[in-house]
N, C-alpha and C. Protein backbone atom coordinates (compact mmCIF):
# COMPACT_ATOMS: atom_id res chain seq x y z
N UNK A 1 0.82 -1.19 0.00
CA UNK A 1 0.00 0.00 0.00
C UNK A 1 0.87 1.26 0.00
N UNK A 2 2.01 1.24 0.55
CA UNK A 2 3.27 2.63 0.81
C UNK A 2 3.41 2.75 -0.64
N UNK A 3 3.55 1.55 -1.17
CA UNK A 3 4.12 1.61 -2.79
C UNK A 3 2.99 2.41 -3.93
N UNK A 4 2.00 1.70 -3.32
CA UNK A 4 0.74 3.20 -4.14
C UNK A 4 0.25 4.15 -3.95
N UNK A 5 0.89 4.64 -2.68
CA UNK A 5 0.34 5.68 -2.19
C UNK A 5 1.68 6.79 -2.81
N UNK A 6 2.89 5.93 -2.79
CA UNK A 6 4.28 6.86 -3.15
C UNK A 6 4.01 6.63 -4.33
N UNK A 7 3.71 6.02 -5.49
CA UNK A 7 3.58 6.23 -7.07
C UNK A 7 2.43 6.64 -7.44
N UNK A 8 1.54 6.97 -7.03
CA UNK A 8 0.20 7.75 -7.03
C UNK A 8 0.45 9.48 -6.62
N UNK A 9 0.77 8.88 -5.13
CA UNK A 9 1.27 10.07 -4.71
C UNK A 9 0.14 11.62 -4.55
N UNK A 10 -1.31 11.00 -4.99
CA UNK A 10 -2.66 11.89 -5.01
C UNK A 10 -3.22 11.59 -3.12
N UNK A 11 -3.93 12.45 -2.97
CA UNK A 11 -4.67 12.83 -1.84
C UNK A 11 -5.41 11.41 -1.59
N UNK A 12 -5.86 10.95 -2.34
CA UNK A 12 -6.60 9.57 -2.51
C UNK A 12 -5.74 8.37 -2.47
N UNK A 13 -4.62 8.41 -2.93
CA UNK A 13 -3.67 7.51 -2.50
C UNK A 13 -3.36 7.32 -0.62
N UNK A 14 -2.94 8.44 -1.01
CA UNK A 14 -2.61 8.96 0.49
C UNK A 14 -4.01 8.44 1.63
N UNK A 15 -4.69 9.10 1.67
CA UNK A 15 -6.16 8.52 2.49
C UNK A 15 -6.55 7.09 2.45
N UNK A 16 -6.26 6.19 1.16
CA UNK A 16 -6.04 4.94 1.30
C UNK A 16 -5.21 3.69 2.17
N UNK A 17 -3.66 4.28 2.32
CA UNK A 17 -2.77 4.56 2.88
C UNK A 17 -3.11 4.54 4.45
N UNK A 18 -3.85 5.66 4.80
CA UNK A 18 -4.17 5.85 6.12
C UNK A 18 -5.42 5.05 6.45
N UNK A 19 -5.74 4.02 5.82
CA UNK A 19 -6.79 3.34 5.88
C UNK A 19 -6.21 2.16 6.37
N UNK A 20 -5.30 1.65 5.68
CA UNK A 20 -4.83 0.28 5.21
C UNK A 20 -4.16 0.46 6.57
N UNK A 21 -3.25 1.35 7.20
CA UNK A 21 -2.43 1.46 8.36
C UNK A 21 -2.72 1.26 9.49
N UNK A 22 -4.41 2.15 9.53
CA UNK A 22 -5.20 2.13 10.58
C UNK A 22 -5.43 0.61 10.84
N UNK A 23 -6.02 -0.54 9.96
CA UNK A 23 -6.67 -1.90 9.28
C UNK A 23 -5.45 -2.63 9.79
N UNK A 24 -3.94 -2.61 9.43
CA UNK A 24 -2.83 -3.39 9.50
C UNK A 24 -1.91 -3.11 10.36
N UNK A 25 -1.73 -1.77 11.05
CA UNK A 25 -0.35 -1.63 12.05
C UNK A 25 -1.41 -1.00 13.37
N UNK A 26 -0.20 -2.01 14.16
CA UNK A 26 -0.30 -0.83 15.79
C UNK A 26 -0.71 -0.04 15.97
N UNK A 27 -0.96 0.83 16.90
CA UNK A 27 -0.99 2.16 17.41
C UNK A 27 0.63 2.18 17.55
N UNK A 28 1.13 1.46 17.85
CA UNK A 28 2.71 1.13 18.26
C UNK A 28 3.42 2.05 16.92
N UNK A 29 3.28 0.57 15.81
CA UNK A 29 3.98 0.68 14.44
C UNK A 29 3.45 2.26 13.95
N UNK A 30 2.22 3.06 13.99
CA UNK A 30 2.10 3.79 13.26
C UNK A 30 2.95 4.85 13.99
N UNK A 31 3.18 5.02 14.97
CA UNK A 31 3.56 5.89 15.46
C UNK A 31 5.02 6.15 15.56
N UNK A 32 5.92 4.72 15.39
CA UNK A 32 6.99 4.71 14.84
C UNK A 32 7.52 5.11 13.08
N UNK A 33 6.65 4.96 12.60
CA UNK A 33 6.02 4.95 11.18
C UNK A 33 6.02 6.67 11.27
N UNK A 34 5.26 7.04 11.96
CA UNK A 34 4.79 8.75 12.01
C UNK A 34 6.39 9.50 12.53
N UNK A 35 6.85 8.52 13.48
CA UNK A 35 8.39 9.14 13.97
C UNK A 35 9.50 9.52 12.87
N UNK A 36 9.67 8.10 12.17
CA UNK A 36 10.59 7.92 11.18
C UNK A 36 10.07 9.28 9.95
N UNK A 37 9.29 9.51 9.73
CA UNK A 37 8.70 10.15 8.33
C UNK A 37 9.00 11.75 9.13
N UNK A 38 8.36 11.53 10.09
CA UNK A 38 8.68 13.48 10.78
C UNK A 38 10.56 13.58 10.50
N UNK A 39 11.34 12.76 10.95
CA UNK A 39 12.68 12.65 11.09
C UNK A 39 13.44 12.97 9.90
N UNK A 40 12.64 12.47 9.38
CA UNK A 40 13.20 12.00 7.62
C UNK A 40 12.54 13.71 6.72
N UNK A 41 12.18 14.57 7.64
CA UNK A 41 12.16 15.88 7.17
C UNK A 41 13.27 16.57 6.90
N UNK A 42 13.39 17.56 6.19
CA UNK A 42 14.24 18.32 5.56
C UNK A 42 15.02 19.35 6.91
N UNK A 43 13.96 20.05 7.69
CA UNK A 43 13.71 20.80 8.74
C UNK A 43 12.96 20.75 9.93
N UNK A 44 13.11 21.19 11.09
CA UNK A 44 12.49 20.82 11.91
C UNK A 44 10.78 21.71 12.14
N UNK A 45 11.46 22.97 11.35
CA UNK A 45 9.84 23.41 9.91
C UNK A 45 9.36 22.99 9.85
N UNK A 46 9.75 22.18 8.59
CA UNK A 46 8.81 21.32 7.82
C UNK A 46 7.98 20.33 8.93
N UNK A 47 8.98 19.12 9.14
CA UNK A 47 7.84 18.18 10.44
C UNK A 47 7.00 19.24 11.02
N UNK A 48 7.52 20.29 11.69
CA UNK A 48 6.18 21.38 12.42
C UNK A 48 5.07 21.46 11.22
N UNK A 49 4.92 22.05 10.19
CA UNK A 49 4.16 22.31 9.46
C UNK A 49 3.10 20.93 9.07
N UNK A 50 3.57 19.92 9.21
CA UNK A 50 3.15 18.25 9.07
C UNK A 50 2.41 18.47 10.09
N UNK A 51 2.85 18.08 11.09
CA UNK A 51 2.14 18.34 12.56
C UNK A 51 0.81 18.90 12.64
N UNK A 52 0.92 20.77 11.96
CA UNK A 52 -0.09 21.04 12.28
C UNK A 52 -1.34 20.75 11.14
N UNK A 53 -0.68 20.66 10.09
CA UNK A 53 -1.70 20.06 8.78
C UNK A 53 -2.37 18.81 9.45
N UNK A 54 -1.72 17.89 10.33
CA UNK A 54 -2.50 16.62 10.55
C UNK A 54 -3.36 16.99 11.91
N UNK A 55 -2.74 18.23 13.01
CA UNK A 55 -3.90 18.36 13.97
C UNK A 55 -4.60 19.43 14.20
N UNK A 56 -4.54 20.17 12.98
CA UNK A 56 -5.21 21.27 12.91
C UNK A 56 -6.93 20.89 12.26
N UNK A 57 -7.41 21.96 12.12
CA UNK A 57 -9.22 21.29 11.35
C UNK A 57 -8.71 21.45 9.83
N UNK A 58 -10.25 20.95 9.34
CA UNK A 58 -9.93 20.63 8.10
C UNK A 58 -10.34 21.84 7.53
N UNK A 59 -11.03 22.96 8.20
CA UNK A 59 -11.30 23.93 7.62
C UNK A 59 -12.76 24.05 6.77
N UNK A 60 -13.10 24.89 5.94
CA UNK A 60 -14.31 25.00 5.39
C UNK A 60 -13.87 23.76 3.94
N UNK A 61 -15.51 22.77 3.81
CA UNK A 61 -15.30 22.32 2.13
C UNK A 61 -14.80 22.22 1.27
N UNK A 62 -13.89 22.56 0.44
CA UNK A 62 -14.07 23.49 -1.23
C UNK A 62 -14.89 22.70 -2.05
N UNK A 63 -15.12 23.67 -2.98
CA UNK A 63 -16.16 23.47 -4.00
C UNK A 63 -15.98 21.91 -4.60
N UNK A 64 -17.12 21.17 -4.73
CA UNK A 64 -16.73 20.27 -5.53
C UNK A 64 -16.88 20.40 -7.05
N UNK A 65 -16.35 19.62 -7.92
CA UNK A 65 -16.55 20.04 -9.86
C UNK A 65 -16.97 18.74 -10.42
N UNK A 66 -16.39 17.61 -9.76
CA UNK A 66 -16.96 16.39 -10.48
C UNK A 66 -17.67 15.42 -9.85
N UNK A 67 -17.41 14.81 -8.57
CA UNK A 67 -18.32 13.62 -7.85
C UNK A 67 -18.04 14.76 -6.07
N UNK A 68 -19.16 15.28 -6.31
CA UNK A 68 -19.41 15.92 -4.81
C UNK A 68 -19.47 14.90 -3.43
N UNK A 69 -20.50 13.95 -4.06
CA UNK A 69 -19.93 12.58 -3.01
C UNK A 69 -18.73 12.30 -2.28
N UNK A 70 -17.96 11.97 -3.33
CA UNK A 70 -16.37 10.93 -2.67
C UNK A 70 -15.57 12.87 -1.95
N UNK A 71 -16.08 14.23 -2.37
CA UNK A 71 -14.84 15.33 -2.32
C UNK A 71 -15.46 15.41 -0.58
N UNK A 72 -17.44 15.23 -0.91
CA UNK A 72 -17.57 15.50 1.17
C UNK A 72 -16.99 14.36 2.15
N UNK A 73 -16.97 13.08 1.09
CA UNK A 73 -16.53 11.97 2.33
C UNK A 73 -14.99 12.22 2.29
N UNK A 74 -14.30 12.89 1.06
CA UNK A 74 -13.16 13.29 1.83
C UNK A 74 -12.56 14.33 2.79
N UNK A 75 -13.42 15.19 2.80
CA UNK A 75 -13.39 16.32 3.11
C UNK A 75 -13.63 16.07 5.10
N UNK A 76 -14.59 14.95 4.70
CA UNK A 76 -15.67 14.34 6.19
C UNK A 76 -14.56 13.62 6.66
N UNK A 77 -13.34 13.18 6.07
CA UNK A 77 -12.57 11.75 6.83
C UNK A 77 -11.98 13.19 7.50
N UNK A 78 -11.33 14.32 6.93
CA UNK A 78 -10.52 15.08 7.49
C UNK A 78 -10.46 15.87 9.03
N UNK A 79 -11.90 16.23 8.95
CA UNK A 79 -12.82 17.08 9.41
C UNK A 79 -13.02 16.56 11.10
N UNK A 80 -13.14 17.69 11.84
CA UNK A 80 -13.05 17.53 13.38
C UNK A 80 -14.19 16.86 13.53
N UNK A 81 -14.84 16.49 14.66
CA UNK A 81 -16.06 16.33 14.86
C UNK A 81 -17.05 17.55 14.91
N UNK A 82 -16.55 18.30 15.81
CA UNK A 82 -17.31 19.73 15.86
C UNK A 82 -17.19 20.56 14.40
N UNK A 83 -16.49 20.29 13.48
CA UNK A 83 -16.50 20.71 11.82
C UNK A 83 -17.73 19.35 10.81
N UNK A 84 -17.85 18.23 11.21
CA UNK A 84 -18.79 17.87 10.91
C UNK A 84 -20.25 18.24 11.43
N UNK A 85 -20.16 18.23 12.53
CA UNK A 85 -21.33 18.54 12.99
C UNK A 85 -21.94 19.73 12.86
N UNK A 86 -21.72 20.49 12.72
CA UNK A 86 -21.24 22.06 12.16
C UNK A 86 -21.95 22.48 11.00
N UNK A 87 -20.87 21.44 9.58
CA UNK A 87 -21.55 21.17 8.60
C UNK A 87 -22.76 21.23 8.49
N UNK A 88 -23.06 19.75 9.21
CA UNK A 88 -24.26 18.68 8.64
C UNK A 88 -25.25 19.50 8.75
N UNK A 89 -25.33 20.19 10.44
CA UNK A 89 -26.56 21.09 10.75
C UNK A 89 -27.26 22.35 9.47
N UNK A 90 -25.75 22.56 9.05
CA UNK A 90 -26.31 24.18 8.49
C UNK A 90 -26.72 23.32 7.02
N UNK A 91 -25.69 22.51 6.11
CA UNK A 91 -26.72 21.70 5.14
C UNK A 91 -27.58 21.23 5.39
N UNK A 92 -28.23 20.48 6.67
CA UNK A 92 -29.41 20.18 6.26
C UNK A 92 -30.35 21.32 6.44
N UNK A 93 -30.38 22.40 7.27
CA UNK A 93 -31.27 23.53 7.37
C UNK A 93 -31.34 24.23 6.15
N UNK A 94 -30.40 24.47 5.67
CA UNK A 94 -30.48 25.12 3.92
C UNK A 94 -31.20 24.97 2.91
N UNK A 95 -31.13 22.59 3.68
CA UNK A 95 -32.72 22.16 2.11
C UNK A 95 -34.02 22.83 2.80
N UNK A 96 -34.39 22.35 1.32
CA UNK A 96 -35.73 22.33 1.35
C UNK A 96 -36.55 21.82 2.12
N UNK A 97 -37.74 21.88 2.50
CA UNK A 97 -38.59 21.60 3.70
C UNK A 97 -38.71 19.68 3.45
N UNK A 98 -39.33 19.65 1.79
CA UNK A 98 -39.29 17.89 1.25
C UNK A 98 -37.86 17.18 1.16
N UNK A 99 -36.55 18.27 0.88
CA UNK A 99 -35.60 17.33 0.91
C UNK A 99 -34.95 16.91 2.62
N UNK A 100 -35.22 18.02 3.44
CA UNK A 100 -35.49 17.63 4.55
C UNK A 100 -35.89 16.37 5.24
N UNK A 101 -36.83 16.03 4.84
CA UNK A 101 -37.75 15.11 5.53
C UNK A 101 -37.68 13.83 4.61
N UNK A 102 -37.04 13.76 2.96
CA UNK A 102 -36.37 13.10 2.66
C UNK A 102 -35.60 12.22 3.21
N UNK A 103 -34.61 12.98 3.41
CA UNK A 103 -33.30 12.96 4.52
C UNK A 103 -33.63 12.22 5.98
N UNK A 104 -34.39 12.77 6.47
CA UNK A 104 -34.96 11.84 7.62
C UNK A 104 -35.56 10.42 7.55
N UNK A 105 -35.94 10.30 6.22
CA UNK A 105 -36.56 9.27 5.84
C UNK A 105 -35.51 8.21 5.47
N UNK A 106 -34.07 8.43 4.77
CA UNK A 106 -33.10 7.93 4.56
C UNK A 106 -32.02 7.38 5.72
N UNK A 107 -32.04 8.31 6.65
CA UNK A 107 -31.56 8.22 7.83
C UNK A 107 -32.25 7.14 8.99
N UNK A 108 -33.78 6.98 8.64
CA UNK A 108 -33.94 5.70 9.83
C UNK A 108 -34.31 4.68 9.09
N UNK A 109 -34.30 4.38 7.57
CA UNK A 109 -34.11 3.54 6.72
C UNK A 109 -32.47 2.76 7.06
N UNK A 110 -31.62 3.89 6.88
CA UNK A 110 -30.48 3.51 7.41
C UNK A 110 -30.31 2.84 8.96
N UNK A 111 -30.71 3.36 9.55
CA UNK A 111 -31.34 2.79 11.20
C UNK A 111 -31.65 1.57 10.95
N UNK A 112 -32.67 1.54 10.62
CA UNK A 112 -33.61 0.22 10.39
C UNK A 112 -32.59 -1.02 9.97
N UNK A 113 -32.16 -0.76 9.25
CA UNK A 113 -31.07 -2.13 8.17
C UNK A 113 -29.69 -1.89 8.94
N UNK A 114 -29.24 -1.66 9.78
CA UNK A 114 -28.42 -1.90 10.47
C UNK A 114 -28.46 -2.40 11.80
């Protein structure tokens, strides 16, 4: 998985990556894993700047252009809890009164089958 995430080398590689790690190593290994890669920085900058990209928020959305889907669930893997929740509230208040209640309807459908 290191090997497609380094010849890919896209945001999506990468998030795959942190999937497979989460799925296959330690809390131990990743964190040795997270040691070695901060180390293996140029500057002690740079690792800072790593640092705060990984514990900082994810910030507002951006626009999506082609599959809005996969850009919010990436956007959603990033995202604090209090930045999802945040979200979700003010999109769903924005729909419409029917896509609303849509939505509710999808949501204990989802309930239901799980």
């Amino acid at each position: 998985m290191l090997d497609y995430a380094l010849t890919l080398g896209g945001a999506k590689a990468w998030s795959g990556f942190t999937i497979a790690a989460l799925s296959r190593l330690t809390a131990e290994e990743r964190a040795a894993l997270a040691w070695a890669a901060l180390n293996a920085m140029d500057t002690p900058e740079q690792a800072e700047m790593v640092c705060k990209a990984v514990l900082d928020h994810a910030g507002s959305p951006l626009p999506s252009f082609m599959a809005p889907m996969d850009d919010a669930r990436w956007w959603a893997s990033t995202a604090t809890l209090n930045e999802r929740k945040a979200y979700a509230l003010a999109a769903y208040d924005a729909l419409p009164f029917s896509d609303q209640m849509a939505f509710r309807r999808h949501i204990c459908e989802v309930e239901i089958a799980a």
